[in-house]
Protein backbone atom coordinates (compact mmCIF):
# COMPACT_ATOMS: atom_id res chain seq x y z
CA UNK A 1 16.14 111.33 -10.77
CA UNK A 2 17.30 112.17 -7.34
CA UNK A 3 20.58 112.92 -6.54
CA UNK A 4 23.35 110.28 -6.38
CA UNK A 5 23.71 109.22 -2.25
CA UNK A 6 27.71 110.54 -1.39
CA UNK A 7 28.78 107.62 -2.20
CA UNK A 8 27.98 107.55 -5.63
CA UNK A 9 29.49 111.10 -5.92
CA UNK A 10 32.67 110.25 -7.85
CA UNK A 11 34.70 110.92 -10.96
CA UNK A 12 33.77 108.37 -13.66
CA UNK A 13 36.95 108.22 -15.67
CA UNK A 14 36.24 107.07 -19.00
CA UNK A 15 37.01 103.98 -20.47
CA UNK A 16 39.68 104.43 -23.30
CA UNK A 17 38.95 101.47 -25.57
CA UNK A 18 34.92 101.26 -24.75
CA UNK A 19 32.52 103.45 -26.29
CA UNK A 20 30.64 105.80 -24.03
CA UNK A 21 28.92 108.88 -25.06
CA UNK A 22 29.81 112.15 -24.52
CA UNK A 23 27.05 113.23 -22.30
CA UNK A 24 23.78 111.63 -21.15
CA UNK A 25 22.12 107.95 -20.54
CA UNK A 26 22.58 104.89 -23.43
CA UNK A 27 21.88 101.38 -23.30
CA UNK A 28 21.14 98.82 -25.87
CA UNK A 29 22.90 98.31 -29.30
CA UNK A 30 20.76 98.98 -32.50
CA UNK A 31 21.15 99.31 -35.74
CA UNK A 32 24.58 98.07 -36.06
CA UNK A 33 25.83 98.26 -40.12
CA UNK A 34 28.98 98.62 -42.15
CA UNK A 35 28.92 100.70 -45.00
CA UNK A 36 32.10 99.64 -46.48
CA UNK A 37 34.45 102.42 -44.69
CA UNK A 38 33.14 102.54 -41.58
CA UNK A 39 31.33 100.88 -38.75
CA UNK A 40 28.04 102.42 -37.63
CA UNK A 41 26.46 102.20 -34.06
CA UNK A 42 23.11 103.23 -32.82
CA UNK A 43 22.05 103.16 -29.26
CA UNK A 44 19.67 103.55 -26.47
CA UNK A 45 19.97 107.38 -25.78
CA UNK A 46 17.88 110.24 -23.68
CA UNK A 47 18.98 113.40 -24.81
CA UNK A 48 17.84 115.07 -21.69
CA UNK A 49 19.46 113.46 -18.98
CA UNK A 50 21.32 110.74 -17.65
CA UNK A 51 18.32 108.54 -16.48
CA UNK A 52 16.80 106.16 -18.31
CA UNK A 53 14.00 107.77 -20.46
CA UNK A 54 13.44 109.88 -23.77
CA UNK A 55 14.26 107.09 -26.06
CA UNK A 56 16.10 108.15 -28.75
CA UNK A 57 18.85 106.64 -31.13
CA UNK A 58 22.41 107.97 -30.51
CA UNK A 59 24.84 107.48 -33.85
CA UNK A 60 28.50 106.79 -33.52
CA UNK A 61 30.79 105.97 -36.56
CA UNK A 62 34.22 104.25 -36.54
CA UNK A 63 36.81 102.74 -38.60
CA UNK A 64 38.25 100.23 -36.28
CA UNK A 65 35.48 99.50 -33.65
CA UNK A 66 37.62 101.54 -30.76
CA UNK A 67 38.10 104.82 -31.95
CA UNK A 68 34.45 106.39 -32.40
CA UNK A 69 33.06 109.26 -33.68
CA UNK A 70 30.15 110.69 -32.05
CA UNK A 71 27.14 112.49 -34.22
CA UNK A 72 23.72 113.99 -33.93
CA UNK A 73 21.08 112.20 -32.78
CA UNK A 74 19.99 110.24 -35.20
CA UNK A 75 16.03 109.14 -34.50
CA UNK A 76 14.75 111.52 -31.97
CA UNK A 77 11.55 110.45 -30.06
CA UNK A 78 8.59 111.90 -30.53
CA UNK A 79 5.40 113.50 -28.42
CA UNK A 80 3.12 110.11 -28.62
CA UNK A 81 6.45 107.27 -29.08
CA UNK A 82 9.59 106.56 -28.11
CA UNK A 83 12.08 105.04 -30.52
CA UNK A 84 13.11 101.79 -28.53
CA UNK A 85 15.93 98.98 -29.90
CA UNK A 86 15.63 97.67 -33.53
CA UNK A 87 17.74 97.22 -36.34
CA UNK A 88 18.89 98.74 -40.18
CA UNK A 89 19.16 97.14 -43.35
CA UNK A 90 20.72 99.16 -46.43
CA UNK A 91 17.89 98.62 -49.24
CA UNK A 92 20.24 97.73 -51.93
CA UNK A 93 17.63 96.70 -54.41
CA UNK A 94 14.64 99.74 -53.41
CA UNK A 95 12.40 97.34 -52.29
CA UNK A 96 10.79 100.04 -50.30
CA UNK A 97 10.68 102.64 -52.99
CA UNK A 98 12.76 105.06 -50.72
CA UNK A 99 15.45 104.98 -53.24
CA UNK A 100 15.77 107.76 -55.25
CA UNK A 101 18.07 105.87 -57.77
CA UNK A 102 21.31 107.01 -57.01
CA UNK A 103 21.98 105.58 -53.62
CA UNK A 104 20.63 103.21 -51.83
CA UNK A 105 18.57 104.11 -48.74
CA UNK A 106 19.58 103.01 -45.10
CA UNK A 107 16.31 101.84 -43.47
CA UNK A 108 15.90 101.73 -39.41
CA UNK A 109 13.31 99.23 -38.33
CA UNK A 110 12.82 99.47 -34.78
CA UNK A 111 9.99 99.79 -32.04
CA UNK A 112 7.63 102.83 -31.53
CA UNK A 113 6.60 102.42 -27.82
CA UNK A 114 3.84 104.80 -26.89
CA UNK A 115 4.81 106.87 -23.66
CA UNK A 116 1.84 105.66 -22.03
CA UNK A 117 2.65 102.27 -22.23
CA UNK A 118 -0.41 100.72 -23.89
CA UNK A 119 1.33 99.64 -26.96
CA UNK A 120 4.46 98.51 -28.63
CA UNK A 121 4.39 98.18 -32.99
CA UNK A 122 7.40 97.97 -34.97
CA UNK A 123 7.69 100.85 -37.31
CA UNK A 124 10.35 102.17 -39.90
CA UNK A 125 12.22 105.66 -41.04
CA UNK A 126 14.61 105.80 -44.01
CA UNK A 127 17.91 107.85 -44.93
CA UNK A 128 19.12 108.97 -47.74
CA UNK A 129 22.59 110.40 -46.81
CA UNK A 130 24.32 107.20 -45.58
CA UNK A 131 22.33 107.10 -42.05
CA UNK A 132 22.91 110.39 -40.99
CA UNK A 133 19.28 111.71 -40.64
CA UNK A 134 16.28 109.71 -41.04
CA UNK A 135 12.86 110.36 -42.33
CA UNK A 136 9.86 108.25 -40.33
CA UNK A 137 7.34 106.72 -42.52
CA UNK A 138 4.23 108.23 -42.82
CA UNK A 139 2.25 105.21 -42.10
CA UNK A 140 3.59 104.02 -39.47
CA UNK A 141 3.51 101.49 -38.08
CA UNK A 142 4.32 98.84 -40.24
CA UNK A 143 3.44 95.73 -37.66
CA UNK A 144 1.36 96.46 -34.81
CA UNK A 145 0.32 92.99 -32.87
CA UNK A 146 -1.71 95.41 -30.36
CA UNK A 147 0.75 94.24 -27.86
CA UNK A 148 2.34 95.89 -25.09
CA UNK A 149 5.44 93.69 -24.96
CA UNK A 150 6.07 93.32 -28.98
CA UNK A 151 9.62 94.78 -29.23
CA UNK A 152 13.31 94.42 -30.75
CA UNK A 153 13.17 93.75 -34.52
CA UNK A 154 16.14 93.05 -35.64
CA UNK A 155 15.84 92.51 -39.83
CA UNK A 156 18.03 90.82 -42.68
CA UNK A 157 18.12 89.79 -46.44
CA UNK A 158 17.47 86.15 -46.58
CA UNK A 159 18.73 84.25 -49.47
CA UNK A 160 17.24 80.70 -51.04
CA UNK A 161 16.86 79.46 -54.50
CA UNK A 162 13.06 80.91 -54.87
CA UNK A 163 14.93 84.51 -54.29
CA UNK A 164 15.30 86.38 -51.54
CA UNK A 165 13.44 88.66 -48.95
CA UNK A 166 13.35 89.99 -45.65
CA UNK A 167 13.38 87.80 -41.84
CA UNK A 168 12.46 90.24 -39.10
CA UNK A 169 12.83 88.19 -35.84
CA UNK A 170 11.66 90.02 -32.67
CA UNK A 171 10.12 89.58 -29.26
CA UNK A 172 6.73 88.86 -27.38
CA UNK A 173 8.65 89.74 -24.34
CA UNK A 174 6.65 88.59 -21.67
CA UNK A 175 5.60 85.29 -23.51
CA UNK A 176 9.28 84.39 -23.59
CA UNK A 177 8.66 83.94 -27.15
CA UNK A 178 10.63 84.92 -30.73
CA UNK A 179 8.19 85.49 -33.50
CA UNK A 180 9.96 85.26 -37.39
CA UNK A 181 8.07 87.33 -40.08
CA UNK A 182 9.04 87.84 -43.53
CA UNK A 183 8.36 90.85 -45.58
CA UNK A 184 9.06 92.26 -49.41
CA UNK A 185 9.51 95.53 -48.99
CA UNK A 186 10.32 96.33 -45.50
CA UNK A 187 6.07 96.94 -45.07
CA UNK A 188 4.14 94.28 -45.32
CA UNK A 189 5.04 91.70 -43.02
CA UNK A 190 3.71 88.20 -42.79
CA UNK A 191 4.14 85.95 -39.74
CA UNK A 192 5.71 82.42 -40.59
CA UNK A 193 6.65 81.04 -37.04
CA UNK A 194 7.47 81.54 -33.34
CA UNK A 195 10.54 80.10 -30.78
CA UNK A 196 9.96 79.38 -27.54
CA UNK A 197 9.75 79.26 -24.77
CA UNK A 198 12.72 77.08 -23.99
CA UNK A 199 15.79 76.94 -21.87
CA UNK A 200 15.61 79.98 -18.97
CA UNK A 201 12.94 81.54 -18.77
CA UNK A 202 13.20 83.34 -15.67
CA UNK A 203 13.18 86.84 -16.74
CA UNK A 204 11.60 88.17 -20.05
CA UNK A 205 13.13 88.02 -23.66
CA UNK A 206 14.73 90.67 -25.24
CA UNK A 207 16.55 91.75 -28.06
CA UNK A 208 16.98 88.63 -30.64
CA UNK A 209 18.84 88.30 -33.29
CA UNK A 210 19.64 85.37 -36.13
CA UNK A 211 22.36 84.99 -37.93
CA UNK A 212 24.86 82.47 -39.62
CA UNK A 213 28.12 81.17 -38.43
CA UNK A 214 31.03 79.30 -39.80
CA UNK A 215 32.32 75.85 -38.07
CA UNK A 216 36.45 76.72 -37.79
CA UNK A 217 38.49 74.14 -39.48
CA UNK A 218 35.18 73.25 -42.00
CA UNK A 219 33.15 75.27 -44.52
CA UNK A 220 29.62 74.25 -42.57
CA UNK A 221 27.53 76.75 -41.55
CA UNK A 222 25.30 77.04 -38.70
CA UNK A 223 22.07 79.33 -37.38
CA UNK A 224 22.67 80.93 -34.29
CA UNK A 225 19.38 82.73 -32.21
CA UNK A 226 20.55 84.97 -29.46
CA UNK A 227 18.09 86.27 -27.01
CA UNK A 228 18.97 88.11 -23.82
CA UNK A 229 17.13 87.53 -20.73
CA UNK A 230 16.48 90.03 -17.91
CA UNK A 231 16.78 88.90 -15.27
CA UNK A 232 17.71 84.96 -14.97
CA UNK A 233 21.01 85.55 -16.54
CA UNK A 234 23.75 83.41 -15.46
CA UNK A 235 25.36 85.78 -13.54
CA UNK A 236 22.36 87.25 -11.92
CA UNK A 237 20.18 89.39 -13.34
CA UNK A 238 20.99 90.56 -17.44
CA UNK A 239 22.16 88.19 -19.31
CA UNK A 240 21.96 86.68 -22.72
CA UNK A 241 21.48 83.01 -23.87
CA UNK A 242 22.00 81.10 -27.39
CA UNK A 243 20.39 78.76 -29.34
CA UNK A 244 22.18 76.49 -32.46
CA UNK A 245 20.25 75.49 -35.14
CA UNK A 246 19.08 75.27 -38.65
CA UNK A 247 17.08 77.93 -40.58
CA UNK A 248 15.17 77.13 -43.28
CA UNK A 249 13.53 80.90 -44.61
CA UNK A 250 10.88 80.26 -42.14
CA UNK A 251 11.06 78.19 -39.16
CA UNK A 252 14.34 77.96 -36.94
CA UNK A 253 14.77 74.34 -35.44
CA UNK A 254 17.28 74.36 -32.68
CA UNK A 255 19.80 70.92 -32.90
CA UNK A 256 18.72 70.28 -28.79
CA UNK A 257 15.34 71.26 -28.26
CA UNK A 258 15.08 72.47 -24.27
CA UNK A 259 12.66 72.46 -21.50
CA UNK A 260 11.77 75.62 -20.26
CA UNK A 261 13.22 76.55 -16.62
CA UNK A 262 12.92 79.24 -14.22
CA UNK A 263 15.33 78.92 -11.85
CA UNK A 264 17.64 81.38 -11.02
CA UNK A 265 19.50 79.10 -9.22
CA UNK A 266 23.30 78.95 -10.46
CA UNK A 267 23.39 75.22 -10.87
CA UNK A 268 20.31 75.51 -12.75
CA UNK A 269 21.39 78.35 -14.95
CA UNK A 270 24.95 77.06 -16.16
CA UNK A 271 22.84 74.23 -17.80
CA UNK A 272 22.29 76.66 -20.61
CA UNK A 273 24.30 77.99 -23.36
CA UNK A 274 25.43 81.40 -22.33
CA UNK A 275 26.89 84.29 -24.13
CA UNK A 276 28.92 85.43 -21.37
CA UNK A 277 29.01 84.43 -17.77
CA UNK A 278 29.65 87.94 -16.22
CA UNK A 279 27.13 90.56 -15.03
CA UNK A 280 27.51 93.11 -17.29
CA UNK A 281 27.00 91.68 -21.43
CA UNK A 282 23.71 92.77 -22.23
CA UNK A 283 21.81 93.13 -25.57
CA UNK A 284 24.09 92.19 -28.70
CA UNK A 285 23.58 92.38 -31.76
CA UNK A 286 25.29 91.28 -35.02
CA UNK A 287 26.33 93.80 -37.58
CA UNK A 288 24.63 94.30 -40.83
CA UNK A 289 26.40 93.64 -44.36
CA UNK A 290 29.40 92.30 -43.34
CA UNK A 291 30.52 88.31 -44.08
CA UNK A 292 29.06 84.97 -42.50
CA UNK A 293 33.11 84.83 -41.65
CA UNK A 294 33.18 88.00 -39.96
CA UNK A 295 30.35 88.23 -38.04
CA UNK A 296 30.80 90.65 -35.25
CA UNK A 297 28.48 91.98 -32.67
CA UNK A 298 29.06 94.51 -29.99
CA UNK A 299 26.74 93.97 -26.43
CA UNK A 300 25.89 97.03 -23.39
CA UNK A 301 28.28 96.59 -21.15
CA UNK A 302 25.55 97.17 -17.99
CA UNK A 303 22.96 95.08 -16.12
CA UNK A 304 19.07 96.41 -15.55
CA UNK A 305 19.77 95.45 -11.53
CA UNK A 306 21.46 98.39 -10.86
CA UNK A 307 22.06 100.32 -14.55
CA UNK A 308 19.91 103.30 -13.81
CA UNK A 309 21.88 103.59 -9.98
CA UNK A 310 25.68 103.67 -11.44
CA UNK A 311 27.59 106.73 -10.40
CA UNK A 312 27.78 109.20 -13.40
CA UNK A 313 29.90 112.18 -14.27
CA UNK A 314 27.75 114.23 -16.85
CA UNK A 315 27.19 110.30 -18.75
CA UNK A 316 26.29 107.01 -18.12
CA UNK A 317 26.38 103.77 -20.07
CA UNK A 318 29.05 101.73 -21.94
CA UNK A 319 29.54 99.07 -24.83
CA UNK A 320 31.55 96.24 -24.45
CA UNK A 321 34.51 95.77 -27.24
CA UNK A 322 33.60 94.04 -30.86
CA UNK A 323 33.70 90.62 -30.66
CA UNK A 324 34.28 88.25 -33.84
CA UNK A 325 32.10 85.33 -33.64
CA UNK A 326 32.91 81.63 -34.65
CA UNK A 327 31.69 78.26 -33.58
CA UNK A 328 33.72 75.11 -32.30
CA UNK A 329 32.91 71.62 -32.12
CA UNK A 330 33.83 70.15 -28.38
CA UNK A 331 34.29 66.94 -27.13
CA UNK A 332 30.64 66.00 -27.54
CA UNK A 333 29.89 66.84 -30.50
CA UNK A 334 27.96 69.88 -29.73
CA UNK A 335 29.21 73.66 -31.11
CA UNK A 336 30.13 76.53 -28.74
CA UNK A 337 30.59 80.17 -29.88
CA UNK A 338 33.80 81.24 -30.15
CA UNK A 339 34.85 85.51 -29.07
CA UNK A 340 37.95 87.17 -30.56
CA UNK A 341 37.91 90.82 -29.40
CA UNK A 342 38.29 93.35 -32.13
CA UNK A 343 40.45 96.54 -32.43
CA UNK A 344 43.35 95.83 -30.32
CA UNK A 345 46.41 97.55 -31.00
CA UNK A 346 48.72 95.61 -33.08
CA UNK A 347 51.47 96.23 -30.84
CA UNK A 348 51.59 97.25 -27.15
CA UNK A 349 53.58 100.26 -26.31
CA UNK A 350 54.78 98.61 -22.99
CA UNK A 351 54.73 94.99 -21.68
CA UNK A 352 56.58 92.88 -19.07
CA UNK A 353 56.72 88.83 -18.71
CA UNK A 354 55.79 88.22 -14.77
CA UNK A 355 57.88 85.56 -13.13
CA UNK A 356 56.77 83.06 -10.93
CA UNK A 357 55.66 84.00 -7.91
CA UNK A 358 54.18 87.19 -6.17
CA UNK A 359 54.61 90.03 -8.05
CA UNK A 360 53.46 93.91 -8.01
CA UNK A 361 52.82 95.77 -11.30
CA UNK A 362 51.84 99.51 -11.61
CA UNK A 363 49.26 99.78 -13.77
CA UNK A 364 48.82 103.31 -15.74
CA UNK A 365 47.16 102.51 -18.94
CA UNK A 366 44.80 100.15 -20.29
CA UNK A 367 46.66 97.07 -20.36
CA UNK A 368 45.92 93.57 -21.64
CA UNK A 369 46.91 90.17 -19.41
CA UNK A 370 47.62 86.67 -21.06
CA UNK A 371 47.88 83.80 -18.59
CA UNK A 372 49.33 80.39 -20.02
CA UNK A 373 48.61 77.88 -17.19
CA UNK A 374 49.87 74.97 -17.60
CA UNK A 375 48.00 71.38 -17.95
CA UNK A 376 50.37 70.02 -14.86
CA UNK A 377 49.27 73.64 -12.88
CA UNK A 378 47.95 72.29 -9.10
CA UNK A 379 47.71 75.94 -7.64
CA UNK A 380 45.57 78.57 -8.89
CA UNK A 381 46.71 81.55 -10.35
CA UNK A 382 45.35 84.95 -8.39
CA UNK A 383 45.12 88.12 -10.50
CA UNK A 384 44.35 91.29 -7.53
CA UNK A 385 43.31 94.72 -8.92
CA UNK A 386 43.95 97.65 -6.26
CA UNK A 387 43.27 101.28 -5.63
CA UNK A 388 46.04 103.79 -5.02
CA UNK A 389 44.84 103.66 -1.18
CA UNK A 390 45.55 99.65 -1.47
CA UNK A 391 42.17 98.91 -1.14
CA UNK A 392 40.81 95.82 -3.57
CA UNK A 393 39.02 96.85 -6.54
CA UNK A 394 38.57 93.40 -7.84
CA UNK A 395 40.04 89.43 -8.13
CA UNK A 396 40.18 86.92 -10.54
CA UNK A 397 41.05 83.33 -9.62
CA UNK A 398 42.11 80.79 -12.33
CA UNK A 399 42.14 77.02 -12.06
CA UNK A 400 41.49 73.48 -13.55
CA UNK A 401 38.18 73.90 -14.54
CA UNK A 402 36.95 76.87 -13.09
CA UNK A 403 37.07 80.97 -13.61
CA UNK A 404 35.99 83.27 -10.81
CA UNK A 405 35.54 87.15 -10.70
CA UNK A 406 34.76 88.57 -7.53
CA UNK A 407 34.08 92.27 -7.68
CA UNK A 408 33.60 94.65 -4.48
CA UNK A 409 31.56 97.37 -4.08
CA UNK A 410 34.09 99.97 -4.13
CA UNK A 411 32.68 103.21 -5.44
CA UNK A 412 28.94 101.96 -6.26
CA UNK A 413 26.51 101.84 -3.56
CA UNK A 414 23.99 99.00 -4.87
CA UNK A 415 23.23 95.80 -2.91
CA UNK A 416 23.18 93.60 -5.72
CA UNK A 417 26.95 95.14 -7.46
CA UNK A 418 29.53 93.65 -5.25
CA UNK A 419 29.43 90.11 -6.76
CA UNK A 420 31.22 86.53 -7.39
CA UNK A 421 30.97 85.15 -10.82
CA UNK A 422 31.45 81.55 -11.27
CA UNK A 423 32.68 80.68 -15.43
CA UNK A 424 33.34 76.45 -15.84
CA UNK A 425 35.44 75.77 -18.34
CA UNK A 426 35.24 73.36 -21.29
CA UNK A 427 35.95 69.54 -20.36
CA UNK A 428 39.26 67.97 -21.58
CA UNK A 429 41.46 71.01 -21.82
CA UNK A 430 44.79 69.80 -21.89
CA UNK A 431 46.14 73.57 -21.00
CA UNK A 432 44.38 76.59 -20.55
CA UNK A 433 44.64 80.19 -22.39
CA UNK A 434 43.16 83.44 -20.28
CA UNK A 435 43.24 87.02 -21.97
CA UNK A 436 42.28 89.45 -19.31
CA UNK A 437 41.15 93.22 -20.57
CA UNK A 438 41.54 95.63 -18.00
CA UNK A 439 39.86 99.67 -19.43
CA UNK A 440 38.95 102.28 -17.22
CA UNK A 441 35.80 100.69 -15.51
CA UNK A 442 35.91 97.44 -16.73
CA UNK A 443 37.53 93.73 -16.97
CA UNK A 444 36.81 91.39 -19.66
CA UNK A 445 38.17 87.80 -19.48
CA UNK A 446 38.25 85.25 -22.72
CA UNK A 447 39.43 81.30 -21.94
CA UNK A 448 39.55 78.62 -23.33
CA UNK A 449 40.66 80.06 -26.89
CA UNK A 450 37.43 81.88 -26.54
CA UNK A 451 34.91 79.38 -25.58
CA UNK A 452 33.90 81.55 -22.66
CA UNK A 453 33.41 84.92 -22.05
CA UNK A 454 33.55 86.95 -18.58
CA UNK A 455 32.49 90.37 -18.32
CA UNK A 456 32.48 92.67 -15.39
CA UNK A 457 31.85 96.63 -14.94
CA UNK A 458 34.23 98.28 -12.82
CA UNK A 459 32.51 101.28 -12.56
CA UNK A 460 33.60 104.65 -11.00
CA UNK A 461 37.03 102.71 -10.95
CA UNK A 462 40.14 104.96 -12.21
CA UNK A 463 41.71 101.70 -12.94
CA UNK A 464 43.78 100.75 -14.38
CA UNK A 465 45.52 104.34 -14.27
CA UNK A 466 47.24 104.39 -10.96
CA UNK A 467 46.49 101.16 -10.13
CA UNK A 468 48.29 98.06 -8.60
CA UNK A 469 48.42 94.40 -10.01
CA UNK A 470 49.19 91.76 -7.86
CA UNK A 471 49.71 88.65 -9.49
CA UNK A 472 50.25 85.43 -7.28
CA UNK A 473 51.14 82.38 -9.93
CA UNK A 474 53.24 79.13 -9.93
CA UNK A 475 55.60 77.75 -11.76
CA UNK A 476 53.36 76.08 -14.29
CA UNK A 477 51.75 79.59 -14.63
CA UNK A 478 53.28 82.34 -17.43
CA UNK A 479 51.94 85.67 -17.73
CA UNK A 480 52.62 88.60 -19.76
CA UNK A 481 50.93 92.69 -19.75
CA UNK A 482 50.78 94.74 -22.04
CA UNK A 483 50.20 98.46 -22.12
CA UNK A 484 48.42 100.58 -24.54
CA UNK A 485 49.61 103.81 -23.90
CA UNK A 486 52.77 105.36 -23.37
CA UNK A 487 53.03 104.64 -19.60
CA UNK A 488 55.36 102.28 -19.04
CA UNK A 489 54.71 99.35 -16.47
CA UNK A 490 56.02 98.97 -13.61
CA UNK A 491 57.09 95.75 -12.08
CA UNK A 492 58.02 95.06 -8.87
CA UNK A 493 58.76 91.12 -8.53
């Protein structure tokens, strides 16, 4: 890659509550999986560089989904394939033989992708020390369409009265399509059915998963299909869209079947059912073995319009936090997913209440903003994020109705980075709820009790570590920050 224009040449300070690795490129999510003690995340990673290329799979381990561990690589690539996104399973019962009888093997499915681009089959390696190192199987691959664009298996243990077996769902890519096979042993696969296309289809489909989720306040369950979409996301660009359904071991019926569009006009677009309406929430996927009630998945916090153009420091590449995923029932009937972000601190080390007003807060830690507005609120609440020089970083604007994030160019020098995203909220909120992350390099924003999600890359930002929030709010308007670290806020009403 060529060097970075001067204005890209900056210090990347490191998120503090984000994952980022310690050197090098990553992107997607893969292979997410908890082994009872701890978390385990795979990723995207070249292990020669901080472009995009040499697809490998990174291995991280954690016990509360902040604090991670980085290890070896875990799946290098290899001289005819690289190891693109996918998915593990631990093989409880041996179906695959791997087993050796005293533990059960952790098996990667994922996507072999020749380096000359002619093919893309889905192939599988095994471990037999907890997903530390993997073995590839010898005859690979284990599904191989003879398709260029076949990619992103993502695998689980499917339970029904007849017994149970394996669901791979993954991607014809370019067909906008989701093809469901089922398999015994993790082998031999059989196709059973196909999704799509439906809802946007601007950009191709990536990355799907399916998985179950409780309705809060009932003990119904629901399917959810995720797919992300590159571009034609909401926000421009990445993005990832959701479908509700039923799933019946071989077919998944959505509950509103859609029309295919291609717009990538925003009043199009916010027709759909979206993930998250910011630019930068890209690729999630649920983890492995742990309850239909705590169903968590963890997205790239990056978009493909300008991911492999982001200033770097030695690394490139973040994940968003761990988000617990529910579903509501609103007004109409229909269900909405529901984000609670994972691995807060319990208690913040610092925190002020803001009174009404303009007020100035010194920012030197990550810090975490709730807004209460009021249902009688007329005005709209401004949240400003500046540089030490006073120069704005970024804005958030909350009112009846509406969320916007506008986000300047600052320190990256990409025409399509300095952006305005637009989040509705739901209809008939009597009040309204905002929690605002703010990390080194990025701002995440949950409403509406977690009905929407917002999330924006600041990148190359030192913020919020000598930083200055402005807030402008009426009287029907309460907020309180709260700092994770031991430097204390600042406020200057």
């Amino acid at each position: 890659m060529a060097a970075l224009p001067e204005a890209q040449q900056v210090a990347v300070k490191r998120p503090q509550l984000h994952f980022t690795a310690k050197k090098n490129w990553i992107n997607d999510p893969n292979g997410l999986f908890f082994d009872g003690k701890q978390y385990h995340l795979y990723f995207q990673y070249n292990p020669n560089g901080v472009g995009h290329g040499y697809m490998s799979w990174g291995h991280a381990v954690s016990t509360d989904l902040v604090n991670w561990e980085e290890l070896p690589v875990a799946i290098l690539h290899g001289d005819v394939a690289d190891i693109f996104s996918g998915s593990i399973v631990v093989d409880r019962e041996n179906t695959t033989g791997f087993g050796d009888g005293t533990v059960a093997p952790v098996i990667a499915i994922y996507t072999a992708a020749a380096k000359d681009d002619t093919n893309q089959s889905q192939a599988i390696a095994y471990s037999l020390d907890g997903g530390t190192t993997f073995t590839k199987y010898e005859q690979n691959p284990v599904l191989d369409r003879g398709s260029k664009n076949f990619r992103d298996p993502k695998v689980f243990r499917y339970e029904s009265e007849q017994g149970s077996y394996w669901v791979m769902v993954a991607v014809e890519a370019i067909e906008r399509r989701v093809l469901i096979y089922r398999s015994e042993n993790l082998k031999d696969w059989t196709e059973l059915s196909s999704f799509g296309p439906q809802a946007a289809i601007a950009g191709i489909w990536e990355c799907p998963d399916l998985f179950q989720l409780p309705v809060s306040g009932t003990d119904q369950l629901k399917w959810v299909l995720i797919v992300s979409l590159n571009p034609g996301g909401i926000a421009g660009g990445s993005g990832t869209q959701y479908f509700i359904g039923e799933f019946d071991g071989t077919t998944f019926t959505p509950d509103e079947v859609q029309e295919g569009w291609d717009s990538l006009e925003y009043e199009s677009l916010k027709q759909g059912r979206w993930l998250d309406w910011g630019r930068d929430f890209y690729a999630g996927v649920s983890f492995h073995s742990l309850p239909v009630g705590q169903q968590t998945i963890i997205a790239w916090m990056s978009n493909w319009d300008y991911a492999r153009e982001l200033p770097e420091d030695g690394w490139r590449g973040s994940m968003g936090t761990a988000r617990r995923l529910d579903l509501v029932k609103n007004l109409d009937g229909k269900f909405e997913i529901r984000h609670r972000i994972l691995g807060l601190p319990a208690a913040a080390v610092a925190q002020t209440a803001v009174p009404a007003g303009e007020s100035r807060i010194e920012l030197g830690s990550p810090a975490l903003l709730e807004l209460t507005v009021d249902a009688e609120a007329t005005d709209p609440a401004v949240l400003s994020l500046f540089r030490a020089d006073g120069t704005l970083i970024s804005e958030l604007t909350v009112e009846a109705g509406l969320i916007q994030h506008r986000r300047e160019a600052g320190k990256v020098d990409h025409e399509l980075y300095a952006s305005n995203q637009r989040m509705p909220l739901p209809a008939g909120s009597s009040g309204l709820d905002v929690k605002v992350l703010v990390d080194h390099g990025s701002i995440e924003i949950l409403a509406a009790n977690g009905l929407r999600s917002l999330t924006d890359q600041l990148t190359g930002e030192s913020a919020p570590a000598y930083a200055t929030l402005r807030v402008a709010a009426g009287a029907n308007v309460s907020v309180k920050v709260q700092a994770f670290s031991d430097n204390a806020l600042k406020l200057n009403a």
